[in-house]
C-alpha atoms as a PDB file:
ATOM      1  CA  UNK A   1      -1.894  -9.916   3.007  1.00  0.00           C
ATOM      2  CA  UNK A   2       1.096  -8.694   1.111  1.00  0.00           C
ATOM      3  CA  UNK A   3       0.689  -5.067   0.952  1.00  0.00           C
ATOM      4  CA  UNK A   4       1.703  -5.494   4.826  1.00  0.00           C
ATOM      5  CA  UNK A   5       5.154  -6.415   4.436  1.00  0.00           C
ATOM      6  CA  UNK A   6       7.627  -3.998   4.966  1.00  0.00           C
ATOM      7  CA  UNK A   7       5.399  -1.830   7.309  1.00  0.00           C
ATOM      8  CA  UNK A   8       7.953  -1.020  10.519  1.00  0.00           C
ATOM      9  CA  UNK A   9       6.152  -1.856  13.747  1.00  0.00           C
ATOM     10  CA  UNK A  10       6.975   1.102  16.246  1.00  0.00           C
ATOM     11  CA  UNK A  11       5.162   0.547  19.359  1.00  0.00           C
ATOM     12  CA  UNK A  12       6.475  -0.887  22.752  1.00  0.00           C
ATOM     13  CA  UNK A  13       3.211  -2.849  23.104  1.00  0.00           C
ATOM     14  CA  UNK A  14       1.142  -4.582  21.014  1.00  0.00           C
ATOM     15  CA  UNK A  15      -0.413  -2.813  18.032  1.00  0.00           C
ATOM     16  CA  UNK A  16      -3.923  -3.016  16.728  1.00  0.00           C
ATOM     17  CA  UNK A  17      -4.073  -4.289  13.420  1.00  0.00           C
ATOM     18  CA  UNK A  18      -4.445  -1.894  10.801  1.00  0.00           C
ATOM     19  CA  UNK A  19      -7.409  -3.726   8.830  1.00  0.00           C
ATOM     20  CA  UNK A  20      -8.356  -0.447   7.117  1.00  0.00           C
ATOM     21  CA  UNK A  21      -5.558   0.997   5.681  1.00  0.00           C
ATOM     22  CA  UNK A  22      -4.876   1.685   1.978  1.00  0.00           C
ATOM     23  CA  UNK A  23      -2.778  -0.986  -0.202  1.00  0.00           C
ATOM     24  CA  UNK A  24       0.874  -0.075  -1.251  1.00  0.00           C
ATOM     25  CA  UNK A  25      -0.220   1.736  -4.286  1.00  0.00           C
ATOM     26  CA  UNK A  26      -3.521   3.069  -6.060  1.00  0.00           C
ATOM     27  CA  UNK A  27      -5.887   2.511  -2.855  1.00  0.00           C
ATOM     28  CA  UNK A  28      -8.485   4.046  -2.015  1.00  0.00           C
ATOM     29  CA  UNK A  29      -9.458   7.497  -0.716  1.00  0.00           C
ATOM     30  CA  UNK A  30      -9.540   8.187   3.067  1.00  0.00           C
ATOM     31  CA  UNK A  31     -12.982   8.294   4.914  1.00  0.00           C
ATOM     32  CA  UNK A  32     -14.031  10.125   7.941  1.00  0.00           C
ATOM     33  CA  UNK A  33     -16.883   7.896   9.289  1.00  0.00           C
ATOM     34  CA  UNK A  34     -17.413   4.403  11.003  1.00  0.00           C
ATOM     35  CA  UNK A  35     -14.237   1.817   9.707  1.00  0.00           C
ATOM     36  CA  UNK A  36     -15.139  -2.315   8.909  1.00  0.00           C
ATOM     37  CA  UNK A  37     -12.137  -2.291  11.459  1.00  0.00           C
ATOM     38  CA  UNK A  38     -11.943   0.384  14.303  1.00  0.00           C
ATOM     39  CA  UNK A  39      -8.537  -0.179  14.933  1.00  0.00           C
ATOM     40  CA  UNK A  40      -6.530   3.715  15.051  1.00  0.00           C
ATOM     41  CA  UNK A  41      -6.795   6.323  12.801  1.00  0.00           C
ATOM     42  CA  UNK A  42      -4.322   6.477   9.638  1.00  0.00           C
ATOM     43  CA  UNK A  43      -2.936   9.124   7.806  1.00  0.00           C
ATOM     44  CA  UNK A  44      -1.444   7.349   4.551  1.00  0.00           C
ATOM     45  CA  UNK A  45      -0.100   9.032   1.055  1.00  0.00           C
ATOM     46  CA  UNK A  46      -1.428   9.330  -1.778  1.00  0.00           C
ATOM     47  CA  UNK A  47       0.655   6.494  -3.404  1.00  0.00           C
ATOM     48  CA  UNK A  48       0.460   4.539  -0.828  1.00  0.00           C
ATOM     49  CA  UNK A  49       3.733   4.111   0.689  1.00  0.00           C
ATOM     50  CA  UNK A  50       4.008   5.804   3.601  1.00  0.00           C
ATOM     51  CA  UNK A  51       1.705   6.053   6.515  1.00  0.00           C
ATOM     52  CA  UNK A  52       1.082   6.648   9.954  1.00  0.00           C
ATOM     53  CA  UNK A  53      -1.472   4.704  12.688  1.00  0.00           C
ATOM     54  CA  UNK A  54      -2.717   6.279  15.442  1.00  0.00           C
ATOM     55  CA  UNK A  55      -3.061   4.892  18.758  1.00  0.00           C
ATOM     56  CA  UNK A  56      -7.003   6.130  18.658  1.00  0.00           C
ATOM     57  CA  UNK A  57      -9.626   6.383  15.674  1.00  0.00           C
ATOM     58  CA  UNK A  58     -11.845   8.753  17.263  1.00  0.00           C
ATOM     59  CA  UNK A  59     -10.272  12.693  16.844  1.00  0.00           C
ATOM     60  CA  UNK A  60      -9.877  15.081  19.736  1.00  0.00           C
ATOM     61  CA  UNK A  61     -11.032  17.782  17.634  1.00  0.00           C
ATOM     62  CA  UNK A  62     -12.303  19.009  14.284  1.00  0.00           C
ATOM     63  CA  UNK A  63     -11.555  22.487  13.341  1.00  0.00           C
ATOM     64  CA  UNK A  64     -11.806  24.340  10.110  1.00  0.00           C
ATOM     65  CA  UNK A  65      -8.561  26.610   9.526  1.00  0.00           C
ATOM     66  CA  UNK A  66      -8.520  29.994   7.206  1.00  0.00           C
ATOM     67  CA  UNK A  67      -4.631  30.914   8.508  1.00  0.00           C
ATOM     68  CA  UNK A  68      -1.695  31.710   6.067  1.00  0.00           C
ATOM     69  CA  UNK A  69       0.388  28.816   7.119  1.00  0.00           C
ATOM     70  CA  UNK A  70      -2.367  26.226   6.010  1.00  0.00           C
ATOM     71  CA  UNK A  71      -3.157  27.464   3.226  1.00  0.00           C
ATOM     72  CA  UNK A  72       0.772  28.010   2.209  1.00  0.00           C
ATOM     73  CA  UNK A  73       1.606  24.514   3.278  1.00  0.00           C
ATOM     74  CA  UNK A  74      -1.113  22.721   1.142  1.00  0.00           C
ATOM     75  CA  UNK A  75      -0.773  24.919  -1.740  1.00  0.00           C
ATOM     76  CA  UNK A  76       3.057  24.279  -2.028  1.00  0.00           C
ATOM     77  CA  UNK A  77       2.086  20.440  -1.515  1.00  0.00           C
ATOM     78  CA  UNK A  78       0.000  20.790  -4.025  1.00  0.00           C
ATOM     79  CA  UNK A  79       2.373  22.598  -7.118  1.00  0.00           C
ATOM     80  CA  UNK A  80       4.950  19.854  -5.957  1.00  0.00           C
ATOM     81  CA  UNK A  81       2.186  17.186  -7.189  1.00  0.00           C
ATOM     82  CA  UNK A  82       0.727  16.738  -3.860  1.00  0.00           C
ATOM     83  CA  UNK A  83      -3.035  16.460  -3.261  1.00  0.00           C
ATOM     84  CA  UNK A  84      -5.230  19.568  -4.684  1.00  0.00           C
ATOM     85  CA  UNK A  85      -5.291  22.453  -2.035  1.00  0.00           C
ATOM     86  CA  UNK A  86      -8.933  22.558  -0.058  1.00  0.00           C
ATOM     87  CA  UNK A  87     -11.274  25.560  -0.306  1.00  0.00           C
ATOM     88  CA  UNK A  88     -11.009  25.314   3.711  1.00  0.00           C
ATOM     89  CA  UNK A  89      -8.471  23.439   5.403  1.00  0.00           C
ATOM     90  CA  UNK A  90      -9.917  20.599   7.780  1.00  0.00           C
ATOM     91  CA  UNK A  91      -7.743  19.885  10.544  1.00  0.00           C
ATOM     92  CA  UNK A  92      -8.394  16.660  12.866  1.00  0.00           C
ATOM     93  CA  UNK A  93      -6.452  16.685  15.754  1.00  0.00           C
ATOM     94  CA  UNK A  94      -5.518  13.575  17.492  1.00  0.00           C
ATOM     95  CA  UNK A  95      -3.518  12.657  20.820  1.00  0.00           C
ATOM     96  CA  UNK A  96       0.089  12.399  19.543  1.00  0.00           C
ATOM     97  CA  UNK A  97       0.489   8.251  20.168  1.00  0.00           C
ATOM     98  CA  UNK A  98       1.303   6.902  16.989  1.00  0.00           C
ATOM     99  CA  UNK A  99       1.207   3.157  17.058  1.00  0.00           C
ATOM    100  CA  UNK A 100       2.983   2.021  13.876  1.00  0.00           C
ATOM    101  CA  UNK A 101       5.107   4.066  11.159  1.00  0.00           C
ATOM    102  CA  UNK A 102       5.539   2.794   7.296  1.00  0.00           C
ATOM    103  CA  UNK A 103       7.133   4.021   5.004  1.00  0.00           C
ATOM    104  CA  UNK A 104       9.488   5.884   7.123  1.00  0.00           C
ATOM    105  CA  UNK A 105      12.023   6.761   4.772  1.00  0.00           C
ATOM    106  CA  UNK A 106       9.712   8.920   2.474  1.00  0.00           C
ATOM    107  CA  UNK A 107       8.919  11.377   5.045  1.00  0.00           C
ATOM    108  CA  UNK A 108      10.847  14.745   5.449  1.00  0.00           C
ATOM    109  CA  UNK A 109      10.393  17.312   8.025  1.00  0.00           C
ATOM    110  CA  UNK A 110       9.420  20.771   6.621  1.00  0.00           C
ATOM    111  CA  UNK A 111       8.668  24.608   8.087  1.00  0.00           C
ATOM    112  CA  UNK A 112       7.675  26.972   5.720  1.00  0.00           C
ATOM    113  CA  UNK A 113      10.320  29.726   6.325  1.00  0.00           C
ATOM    114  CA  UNK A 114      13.498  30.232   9.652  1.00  0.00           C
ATOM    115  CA  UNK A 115      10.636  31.356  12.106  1.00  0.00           C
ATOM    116  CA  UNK A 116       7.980  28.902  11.783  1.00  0.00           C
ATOM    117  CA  UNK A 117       6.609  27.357  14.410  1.00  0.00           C
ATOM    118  CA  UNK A 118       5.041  24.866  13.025  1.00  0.00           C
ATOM    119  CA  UNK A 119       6.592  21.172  11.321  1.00  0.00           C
ATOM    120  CA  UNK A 120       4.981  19.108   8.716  1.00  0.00           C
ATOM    121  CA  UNK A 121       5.877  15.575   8.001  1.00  0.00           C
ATOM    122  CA  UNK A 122       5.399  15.618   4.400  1.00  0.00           C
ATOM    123  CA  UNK A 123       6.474  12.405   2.261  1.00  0.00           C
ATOM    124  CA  UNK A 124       8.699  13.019  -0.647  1.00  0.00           C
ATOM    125  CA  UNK A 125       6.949   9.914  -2.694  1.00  0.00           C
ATOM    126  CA  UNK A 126       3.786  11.974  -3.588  1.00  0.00           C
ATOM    127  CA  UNK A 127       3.995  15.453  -1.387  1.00  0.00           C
ATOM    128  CA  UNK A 128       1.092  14.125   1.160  1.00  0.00           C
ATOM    129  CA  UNK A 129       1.433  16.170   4.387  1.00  0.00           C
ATOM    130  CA  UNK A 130       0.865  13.320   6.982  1.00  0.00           C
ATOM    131  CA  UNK A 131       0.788  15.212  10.473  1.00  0.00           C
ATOM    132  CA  UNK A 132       1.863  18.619  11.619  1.00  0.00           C
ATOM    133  CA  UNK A 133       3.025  19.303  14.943  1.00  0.00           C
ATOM    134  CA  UNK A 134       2.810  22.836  16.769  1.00  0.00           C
ATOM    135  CA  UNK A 135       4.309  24.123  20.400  1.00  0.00           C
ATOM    136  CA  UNK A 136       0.752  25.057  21.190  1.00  0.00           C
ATOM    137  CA  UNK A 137       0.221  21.454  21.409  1.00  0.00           C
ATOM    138  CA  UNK A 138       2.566  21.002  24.479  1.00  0.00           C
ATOM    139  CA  UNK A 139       3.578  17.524  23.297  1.00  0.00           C
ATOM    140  CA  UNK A 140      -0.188  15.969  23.833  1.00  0.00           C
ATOM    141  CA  UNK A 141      -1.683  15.877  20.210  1.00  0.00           C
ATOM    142  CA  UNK A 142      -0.989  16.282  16.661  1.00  0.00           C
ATOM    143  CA  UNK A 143      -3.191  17.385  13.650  1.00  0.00           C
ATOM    144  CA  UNK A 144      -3.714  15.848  10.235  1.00  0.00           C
ATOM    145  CA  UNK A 145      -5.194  17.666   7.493  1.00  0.00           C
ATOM    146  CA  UNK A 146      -8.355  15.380   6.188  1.00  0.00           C
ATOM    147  CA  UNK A 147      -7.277  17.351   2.368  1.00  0.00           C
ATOM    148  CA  UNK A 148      -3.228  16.444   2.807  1.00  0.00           C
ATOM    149  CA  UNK A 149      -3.622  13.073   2.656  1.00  0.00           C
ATOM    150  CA  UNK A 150      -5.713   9.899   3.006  1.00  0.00           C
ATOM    151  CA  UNK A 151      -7.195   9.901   6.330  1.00  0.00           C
ATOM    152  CA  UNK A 152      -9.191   7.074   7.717  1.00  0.00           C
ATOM    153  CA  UNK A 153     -10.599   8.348  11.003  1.00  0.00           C
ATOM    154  CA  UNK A 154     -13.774   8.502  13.696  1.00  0.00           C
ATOM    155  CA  UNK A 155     -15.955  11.228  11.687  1.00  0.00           C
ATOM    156  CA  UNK A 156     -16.688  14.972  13.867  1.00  0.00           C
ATOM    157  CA  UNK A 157     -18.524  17.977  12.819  1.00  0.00           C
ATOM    158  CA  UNK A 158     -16.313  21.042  13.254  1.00  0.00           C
ATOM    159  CA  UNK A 159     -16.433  22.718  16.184  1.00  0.00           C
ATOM    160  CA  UNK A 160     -15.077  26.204  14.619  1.00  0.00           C
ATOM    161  CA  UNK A 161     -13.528  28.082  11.876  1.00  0.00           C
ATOM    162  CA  UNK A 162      -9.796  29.873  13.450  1.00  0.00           C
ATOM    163  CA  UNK A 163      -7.744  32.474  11.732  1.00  0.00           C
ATOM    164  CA  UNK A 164     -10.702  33.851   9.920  1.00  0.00           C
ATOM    165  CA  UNK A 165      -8.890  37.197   9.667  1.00  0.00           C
ATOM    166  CA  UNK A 166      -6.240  36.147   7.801  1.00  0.00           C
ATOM    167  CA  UNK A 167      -8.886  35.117   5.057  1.00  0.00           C
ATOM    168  CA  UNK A 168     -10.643  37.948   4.697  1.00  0.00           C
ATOM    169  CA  UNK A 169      -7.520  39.938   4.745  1.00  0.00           C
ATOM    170  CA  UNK A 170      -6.521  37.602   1.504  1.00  0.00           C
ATOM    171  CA  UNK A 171      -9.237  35.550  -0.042  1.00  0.00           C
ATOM    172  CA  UNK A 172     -12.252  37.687   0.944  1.00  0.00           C
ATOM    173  CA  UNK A 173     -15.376  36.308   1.979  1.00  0.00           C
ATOM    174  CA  UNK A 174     -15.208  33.247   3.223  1.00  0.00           C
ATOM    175  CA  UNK A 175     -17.128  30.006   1.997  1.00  0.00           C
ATOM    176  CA  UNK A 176     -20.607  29.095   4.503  1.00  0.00           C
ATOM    177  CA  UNK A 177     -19.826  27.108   7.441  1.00  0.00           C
ATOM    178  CA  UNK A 178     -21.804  23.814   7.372  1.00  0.00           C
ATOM    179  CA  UNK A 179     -23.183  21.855  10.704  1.00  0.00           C
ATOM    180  CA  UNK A 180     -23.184  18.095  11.529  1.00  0.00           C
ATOM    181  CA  UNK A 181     -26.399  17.859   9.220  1.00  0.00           C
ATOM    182  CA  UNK A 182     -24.783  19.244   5.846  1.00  0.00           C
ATOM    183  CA  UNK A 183     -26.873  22.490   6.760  1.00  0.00           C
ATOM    184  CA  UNK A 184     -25.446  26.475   6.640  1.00  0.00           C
ATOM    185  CA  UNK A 185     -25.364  27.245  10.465  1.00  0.00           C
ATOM    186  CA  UNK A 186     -23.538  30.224  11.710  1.00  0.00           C
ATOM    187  CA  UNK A 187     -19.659  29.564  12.873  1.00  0.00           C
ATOM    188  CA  UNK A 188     -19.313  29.339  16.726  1.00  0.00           C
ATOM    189  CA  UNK A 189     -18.445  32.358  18.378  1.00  0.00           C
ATOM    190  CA  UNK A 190     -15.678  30.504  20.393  1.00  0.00           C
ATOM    191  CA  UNK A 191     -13.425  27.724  20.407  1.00  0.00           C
ATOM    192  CA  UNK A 192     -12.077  25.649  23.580  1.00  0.00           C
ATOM    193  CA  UNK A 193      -8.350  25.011  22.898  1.00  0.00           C
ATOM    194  CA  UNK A 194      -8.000  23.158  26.046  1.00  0.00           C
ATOM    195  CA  UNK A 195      -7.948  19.971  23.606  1.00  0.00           C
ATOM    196  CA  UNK A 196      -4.553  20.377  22.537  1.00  0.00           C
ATOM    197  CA  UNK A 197      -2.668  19.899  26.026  1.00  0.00           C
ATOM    198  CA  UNK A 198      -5.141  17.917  27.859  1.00  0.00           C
ATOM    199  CA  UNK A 199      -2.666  14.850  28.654  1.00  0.00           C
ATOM    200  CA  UNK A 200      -3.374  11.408  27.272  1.00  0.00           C
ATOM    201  CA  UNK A 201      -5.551   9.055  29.112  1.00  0.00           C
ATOM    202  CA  UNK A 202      -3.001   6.425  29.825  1.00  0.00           C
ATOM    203  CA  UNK A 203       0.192   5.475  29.013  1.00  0.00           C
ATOM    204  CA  UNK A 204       1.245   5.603  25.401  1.00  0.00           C
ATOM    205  CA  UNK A 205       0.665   3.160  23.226  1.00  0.00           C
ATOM    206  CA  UNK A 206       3.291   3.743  20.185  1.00  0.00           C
ATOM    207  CA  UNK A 207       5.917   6.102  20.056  1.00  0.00           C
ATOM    208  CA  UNK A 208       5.334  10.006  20.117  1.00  0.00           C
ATOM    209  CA  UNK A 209       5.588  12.217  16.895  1.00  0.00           C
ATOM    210  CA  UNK A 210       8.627  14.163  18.308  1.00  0.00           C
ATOM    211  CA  UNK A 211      10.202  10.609  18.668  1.00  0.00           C
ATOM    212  CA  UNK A 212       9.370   9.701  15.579  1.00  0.00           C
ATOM    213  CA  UNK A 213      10.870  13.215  13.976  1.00  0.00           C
ATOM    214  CA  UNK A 214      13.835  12.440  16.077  1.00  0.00           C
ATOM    215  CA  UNK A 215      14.903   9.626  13.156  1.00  0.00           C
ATOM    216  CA  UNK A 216      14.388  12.060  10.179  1.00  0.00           C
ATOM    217  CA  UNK A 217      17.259  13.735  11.253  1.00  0.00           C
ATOM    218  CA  UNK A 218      17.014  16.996   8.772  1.00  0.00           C
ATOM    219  CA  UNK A 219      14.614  20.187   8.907  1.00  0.00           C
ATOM    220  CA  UNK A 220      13.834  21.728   5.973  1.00  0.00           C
ATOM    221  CA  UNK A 221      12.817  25.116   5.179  1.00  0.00           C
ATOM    222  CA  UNK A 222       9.910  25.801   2.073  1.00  0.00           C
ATOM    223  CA  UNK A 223      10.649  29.345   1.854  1.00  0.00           C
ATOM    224  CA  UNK A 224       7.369  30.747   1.580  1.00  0.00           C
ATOM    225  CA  UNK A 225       6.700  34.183   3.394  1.00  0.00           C
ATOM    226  CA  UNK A 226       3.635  35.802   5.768  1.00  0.00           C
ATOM    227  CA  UNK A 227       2.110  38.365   3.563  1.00  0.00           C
ATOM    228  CA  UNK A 228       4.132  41.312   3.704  1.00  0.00           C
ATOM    229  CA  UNK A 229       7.031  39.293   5.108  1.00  0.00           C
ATOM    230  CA  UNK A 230      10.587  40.610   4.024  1.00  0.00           C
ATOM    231  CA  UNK A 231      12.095  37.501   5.470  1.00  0.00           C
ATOM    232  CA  UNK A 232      14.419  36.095   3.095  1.00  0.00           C
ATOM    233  CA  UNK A 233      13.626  32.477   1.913  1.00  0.00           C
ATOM    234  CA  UNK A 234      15.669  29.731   3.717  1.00  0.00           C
ATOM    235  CA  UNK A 235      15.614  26.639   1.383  1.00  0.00           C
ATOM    236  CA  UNK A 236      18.383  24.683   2.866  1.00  0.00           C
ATOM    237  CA  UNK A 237      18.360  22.052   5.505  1.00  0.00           C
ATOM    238  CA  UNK A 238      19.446  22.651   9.100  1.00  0.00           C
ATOM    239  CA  UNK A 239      20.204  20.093  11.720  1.00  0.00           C
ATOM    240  CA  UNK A 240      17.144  19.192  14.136  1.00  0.00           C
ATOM    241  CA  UNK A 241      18.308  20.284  17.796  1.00  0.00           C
ATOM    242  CA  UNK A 242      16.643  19.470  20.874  1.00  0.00           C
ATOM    243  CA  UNK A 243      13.497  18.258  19.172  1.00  0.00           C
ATOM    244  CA  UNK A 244      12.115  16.322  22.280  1.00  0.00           C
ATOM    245  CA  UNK A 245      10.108  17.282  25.505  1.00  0.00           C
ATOM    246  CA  UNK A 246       7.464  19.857  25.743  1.00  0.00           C
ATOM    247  CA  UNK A 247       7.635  21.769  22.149  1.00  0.00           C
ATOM    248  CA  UNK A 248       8.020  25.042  23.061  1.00  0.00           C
ATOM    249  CA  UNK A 249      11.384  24.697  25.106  1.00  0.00           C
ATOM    250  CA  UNK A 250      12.556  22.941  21.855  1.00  0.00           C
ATOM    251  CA  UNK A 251      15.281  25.039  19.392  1.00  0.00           C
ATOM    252  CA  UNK A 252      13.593  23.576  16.424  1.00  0.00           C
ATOM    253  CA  UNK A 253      10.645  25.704  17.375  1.00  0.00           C
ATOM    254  CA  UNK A 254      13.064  29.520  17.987  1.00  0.00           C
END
């Protein structure tokens, strides 16, 4: 159909097809849950013109997330005209093969101040934060936020709620933690990060998402600050160095 064209096939094998994913403009929310077509997972924009396709539909992981940076990140997103922050960030983490890339040149690379750690691919169409990558993740996965954009993916109960200091510290109490079954059930006690550099199962499929950053080209800084940060804001662009290998030997990380 026509809403294909123009999508840029990335992958040095054959793709799936993407059966699933939104039109160019005015589709349809993202689901988490069973897909007409289990091809991979997508994280598309609001709008509709820019998307990624993962190599796998099913997530590694499914974590809740009360940190600073999340909440910073989606809330800026959101007074740019970006989709409405979440009560509680829901991050899905997937293994970091992306199969095919559209809409390329809408996406921008963003940190939200000089020592970040973490980069967002945000698109500059409609402010949907696509996929974030982290050094923690060695390289092996990426997240998407399920509230950032449209994400069509395997559905997962979480499996824990991290960083809930930094909410209590400066939203309070913190909303009930649901199980599988919709049900209040207390938040697990611990969380097994071994997830995020647990290599992939074969040989990649697509491109990774540090290759993919590679062709943006420019890092941007938001300028928002840690709570009781007196780091000045850096909103300027810096050239991308070294952003390839394992993340935390990369400068774009220091």
């Amino acid at each position: 159909s026509s809403w294909r064209l123009g999508w840029r096939r990335r992958t040095r094998s054959p793709a799936v097809e993407p059966a699933h994913w939104p039109p160019m403009a005015g589709g349809e929310a993202g689901a988490l849950g069973p897909a007409a077509a289990k091809a991979g997972a997508v994280a598309a924009c609001l709008c509709g013109k820019a998307g990624l396709s993962f190599a796998a539909f099913e997530p590694r992981m499914h974590l809740e997330c009360a940190c600073y940076d999340c909440f910073q990140a989606l809330e800026w997103a959101a007074s740019k005209g970006g989709p409405p922050a979440p009560i509680m960030p829901q991050l899905y983490y997937f293994s970091n093969d992306i199969a095919e890339v559209r809409g390329e040149e809408h996406m921008r690379l963003y940190k939200l101040r000089a020592d970040g750690r973490a980069v967002r691919v945000v698109t500059a169409c409609c402010h949907s934060t696509l996929v974030v990558d982290h050094p923690c993740y060695a390289g092996n996965c990426l997240m998407s936020y399920a509230d950032g954009c449209q994400l069509t993916a395997g559905s997962m109960p979480a499996g824990g709620r991290i960083f809930l200091k930094d909410w209590v510290e400066s939203r309070g109490e913190p909303p009930p933690f649901l199980g599988k079954d919709g049900t209040v059930v207390p938040v697990p006690e611990k969380v097994d990060f071994s997830f995020m550099k647990a290599e992939l199962a074969g040989p990649r499929r697509g491109i990774s998402l540090q290759e993919l950053c590679e062709t943006r080209g420019c890092l941007e800084f938001v300028g928002v600050q840690t709570p009781g940060s007196s780091l000045p804001a850096a909103v300027k662009c810096a050239k991308l160095i070294g952003f390839s290998g394992l993340m935390s030997a990369s400068a774009v990380y220091k």
